[in-house]
PDB file of N, CA and C in Angstrom:
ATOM      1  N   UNK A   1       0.833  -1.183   0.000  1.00  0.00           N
ATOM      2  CA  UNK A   1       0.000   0.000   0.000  1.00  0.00           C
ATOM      3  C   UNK A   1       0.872   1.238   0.000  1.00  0.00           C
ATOM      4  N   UNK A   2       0.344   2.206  -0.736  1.00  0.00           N
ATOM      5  CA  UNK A   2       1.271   3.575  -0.853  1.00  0.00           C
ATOM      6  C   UNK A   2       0.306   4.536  -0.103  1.00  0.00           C
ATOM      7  N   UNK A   3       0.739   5.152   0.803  1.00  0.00           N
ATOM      8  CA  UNK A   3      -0.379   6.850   1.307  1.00  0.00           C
ATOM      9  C   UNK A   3      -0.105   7.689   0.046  1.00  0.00           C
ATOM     10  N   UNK A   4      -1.274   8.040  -0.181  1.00  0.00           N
ATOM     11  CA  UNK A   4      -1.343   9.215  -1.267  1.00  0.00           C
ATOM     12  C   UNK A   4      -1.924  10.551  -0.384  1.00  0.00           C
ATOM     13  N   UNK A   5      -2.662  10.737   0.480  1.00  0.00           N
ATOM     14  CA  UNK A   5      -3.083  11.817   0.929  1.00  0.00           C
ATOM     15  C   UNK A   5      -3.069  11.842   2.193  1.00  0.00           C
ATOM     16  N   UNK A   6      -3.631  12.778   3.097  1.00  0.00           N
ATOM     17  CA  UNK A   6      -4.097  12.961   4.005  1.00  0.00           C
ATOM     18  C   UNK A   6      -4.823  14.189   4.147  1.00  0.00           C
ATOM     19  N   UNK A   7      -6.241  13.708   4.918  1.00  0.00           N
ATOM     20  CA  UNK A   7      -6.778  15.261   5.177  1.00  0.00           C
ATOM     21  C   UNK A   7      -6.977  15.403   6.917  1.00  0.00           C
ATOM     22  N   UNK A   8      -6.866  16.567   6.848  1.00  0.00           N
ATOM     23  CA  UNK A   8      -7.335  16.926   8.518  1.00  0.00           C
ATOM     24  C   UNK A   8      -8.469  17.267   8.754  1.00  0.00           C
ATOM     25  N   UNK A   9      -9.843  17.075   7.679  1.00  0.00           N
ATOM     26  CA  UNK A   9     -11.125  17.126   7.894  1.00  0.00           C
ATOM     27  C   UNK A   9     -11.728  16.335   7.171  1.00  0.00           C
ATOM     28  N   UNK A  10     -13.259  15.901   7.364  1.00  0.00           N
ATOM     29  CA  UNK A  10     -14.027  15.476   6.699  1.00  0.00           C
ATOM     30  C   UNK A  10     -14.124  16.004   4.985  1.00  0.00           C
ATOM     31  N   UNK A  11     -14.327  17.008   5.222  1.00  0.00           N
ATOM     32  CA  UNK A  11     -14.582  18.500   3.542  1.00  0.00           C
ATOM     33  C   UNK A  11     -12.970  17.574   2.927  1.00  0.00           C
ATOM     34  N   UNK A  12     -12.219  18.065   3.381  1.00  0.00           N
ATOM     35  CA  UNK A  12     -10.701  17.896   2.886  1.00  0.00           C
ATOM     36  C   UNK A  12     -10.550  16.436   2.272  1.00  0.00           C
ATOM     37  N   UNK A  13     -10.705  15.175   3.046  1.00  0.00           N
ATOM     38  CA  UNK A  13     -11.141  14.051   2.961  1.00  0.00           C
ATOM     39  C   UNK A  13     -11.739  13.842   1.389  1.00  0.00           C
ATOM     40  N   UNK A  14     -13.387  14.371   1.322  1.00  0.00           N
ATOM     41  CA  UNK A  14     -14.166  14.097   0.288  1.00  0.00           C
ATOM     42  C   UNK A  14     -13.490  14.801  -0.688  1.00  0.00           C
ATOM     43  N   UNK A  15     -12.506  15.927  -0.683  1.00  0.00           N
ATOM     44  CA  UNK A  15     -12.192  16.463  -1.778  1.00  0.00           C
ATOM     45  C   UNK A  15     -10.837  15.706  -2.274  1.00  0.00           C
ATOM     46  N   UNK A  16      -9.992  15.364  -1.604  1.00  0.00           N
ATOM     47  CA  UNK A  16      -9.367  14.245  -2.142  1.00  0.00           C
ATOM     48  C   UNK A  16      -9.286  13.052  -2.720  1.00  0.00           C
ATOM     49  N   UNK A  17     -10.393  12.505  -2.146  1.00  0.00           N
ATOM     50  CA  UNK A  17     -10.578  11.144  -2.396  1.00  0.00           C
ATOM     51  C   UNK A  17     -11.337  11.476  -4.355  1.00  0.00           C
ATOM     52  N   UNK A  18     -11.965  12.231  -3.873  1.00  0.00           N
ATOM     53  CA  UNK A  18     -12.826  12.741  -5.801  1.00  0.00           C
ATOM     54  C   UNK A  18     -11.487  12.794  -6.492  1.00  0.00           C
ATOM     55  N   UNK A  19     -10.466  13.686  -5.905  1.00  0.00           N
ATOM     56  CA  UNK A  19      -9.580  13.821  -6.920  1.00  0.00           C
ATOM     57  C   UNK A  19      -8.523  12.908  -7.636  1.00  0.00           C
ATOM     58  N   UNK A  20      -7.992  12.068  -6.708  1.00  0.00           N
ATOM     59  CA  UNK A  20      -7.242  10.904  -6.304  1.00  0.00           C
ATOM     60  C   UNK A  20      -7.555   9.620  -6.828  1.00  0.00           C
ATOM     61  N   UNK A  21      -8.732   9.597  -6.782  1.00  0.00           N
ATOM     62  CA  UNK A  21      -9.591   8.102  -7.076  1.00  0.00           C
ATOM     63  C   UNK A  21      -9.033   7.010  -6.166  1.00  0.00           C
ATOM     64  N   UNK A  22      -8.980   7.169  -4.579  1.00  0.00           N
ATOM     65  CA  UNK A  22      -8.032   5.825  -4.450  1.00  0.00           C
ATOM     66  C   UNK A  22      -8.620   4.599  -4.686  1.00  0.00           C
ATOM     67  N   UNK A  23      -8.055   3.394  -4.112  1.00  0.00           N
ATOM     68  CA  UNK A  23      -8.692   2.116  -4.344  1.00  0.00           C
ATOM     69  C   UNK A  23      -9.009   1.777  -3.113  1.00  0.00           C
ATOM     70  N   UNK A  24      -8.651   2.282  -1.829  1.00  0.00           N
ATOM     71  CA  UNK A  24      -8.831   2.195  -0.725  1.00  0.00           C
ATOM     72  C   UNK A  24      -8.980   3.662  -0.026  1.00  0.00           C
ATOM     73  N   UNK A  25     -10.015   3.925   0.739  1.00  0.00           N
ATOM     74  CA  UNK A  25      -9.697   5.159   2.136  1.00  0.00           C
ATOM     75  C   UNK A  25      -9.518   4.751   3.503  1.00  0.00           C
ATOM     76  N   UNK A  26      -9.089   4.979   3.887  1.00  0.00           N
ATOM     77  CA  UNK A  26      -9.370   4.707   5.533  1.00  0.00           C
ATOM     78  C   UNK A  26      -9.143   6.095   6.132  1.00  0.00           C
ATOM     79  N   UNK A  27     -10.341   6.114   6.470  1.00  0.00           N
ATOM     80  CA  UNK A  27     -10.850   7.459   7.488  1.00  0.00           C
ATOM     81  C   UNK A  27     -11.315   7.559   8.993  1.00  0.00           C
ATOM     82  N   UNK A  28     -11.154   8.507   9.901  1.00  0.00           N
ATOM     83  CA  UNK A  28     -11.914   8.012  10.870  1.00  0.00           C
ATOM     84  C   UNK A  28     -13.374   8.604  11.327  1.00  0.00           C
ATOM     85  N   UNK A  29     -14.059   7.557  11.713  1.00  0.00           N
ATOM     86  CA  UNK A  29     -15.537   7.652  11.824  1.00  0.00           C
ATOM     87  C   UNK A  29     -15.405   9.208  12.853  1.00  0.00           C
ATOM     88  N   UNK A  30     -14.836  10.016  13.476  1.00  0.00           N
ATOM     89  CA  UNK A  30     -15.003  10.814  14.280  1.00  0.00           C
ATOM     90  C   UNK A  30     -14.014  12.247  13.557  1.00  0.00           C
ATOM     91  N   UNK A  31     -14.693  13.168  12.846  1.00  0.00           N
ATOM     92  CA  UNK A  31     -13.799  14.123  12.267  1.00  0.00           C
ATOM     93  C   UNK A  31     -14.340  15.047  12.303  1.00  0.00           C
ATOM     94  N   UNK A  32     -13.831  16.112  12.317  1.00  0.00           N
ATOM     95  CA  UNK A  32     -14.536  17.715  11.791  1.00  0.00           C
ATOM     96  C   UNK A  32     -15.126  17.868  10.482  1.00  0.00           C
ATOM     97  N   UNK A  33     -16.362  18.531  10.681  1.00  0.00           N
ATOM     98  CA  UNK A  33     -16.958  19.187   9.150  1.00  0.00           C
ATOM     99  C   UNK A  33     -17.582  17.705   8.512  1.00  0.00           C
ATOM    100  N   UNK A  34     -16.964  16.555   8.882  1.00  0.00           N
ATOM    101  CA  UNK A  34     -17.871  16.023   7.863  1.00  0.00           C
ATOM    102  C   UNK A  34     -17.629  14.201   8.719  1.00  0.00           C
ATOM    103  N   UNK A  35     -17.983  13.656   9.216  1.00  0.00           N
ATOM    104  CA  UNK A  35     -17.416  12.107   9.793  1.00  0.00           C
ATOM    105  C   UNK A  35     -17.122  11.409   9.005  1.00  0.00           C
ATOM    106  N   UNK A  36     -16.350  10.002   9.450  1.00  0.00           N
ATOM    107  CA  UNK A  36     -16.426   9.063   8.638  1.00  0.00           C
ATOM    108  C   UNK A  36     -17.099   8.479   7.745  1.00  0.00           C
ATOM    109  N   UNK A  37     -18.437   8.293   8.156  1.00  0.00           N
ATOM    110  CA  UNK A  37     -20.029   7.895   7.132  1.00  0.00           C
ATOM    111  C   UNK A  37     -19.788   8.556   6.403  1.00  0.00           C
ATOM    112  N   UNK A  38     -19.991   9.577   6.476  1.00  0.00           N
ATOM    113  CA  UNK A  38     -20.145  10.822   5.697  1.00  0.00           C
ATOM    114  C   UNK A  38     -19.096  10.953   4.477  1.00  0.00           C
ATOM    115  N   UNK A  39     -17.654  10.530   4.853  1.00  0.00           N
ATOM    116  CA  UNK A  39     -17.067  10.900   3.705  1.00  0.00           C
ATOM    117  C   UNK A  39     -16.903   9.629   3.261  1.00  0.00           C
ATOM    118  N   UNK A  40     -17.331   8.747   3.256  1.00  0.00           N
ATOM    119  CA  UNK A  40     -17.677   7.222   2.732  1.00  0.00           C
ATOM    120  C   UNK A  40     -18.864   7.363   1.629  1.00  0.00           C
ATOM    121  N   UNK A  41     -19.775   8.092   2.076  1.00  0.00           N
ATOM    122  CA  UNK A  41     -21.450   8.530   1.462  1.00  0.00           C
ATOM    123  C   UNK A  41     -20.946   9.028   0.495  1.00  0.00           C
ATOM    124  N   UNK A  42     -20.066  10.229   0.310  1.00  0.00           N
ATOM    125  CA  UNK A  42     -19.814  11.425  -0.667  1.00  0.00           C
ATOM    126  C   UNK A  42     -18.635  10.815  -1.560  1.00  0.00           C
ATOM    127  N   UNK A  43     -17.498  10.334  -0.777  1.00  0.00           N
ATOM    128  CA  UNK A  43     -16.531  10.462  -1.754  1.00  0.00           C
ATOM    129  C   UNK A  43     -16.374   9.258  -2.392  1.00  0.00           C
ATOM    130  N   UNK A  44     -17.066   8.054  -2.879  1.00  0.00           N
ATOM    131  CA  UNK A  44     -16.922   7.172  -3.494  1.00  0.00           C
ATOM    132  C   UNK A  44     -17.727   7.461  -5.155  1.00  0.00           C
ATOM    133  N   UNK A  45     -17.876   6.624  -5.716  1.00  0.00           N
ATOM    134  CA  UNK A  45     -17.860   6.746  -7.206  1.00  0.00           C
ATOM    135  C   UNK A  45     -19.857   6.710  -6.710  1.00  0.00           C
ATOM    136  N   UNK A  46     -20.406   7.237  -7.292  1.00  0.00           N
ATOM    137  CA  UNK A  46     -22.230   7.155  -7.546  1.00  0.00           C
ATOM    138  C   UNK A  46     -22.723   5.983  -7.244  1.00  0.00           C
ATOM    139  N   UNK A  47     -21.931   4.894  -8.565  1.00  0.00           N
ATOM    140  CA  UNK A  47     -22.669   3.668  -8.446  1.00  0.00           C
ATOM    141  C   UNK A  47     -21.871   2.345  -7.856  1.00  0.00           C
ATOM    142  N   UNK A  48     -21.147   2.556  -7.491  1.00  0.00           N
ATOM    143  CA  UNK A  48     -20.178   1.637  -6.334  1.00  0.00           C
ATOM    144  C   UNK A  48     -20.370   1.035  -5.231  1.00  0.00           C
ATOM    145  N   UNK A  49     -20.148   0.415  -4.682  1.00  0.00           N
ATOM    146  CA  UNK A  49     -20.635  -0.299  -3.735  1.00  0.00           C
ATOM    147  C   UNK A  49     -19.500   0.432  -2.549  1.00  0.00           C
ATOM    148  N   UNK A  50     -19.936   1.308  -2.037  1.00  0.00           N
ATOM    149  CA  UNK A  50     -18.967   2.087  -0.874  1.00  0.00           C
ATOM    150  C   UNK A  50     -19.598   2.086   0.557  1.00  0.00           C
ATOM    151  N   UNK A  51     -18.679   2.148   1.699  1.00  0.00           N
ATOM    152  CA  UNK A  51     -19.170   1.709   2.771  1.00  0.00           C
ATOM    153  C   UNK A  51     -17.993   1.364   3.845  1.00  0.00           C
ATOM    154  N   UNK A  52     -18.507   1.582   4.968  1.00  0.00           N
ATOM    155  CA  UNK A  52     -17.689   1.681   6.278  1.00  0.00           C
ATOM    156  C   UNK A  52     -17.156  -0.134   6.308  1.00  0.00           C
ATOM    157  N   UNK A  53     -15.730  -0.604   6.997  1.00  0.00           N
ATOM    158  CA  UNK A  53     -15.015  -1.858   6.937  1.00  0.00           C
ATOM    159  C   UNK A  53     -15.414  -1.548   8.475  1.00  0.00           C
ATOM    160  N   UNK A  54     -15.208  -2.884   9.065  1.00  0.00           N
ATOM    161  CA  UNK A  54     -15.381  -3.598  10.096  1.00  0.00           C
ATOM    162  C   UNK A  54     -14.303  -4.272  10.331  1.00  0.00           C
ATOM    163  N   UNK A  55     -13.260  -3.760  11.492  1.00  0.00           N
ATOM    164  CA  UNK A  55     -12.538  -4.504  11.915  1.00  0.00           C
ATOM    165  C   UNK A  55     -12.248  -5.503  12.950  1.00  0.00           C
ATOM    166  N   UNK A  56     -11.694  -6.246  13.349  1.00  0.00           N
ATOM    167  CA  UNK A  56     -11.824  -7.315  14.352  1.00  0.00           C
ATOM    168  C   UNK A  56     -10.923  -7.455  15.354  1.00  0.00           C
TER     169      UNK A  56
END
């Protein structure tokens, strides 16, 4: 895995991930301006199957 970004907000987050296209995000569910859900909801492709991972 390579880091391509980082944001220090939710907003920042969704605007990267649009730009970037990664193949993976990992975000955290607790952020400013916008949460985890949230930039899961927004910044994935329309018709994609996008959505919060569950770890163990």
């Amino acid at each position: 895995m390579q880091v391509v970004a980082e944001a220090a907000d939710g907003v920042a987050a969704v605007e990267a991930a649009r730009r970037l296209t990664p193949d993976v995000a990992l975000v955290d569910i607790r952020m400013p301006r916008r949460d985890g859900l949230e930039v899961t909801r927004f910044a994935g492709p329309p018709t994609g199957p996008v959505g919060p991972a569950e770890g163990t």
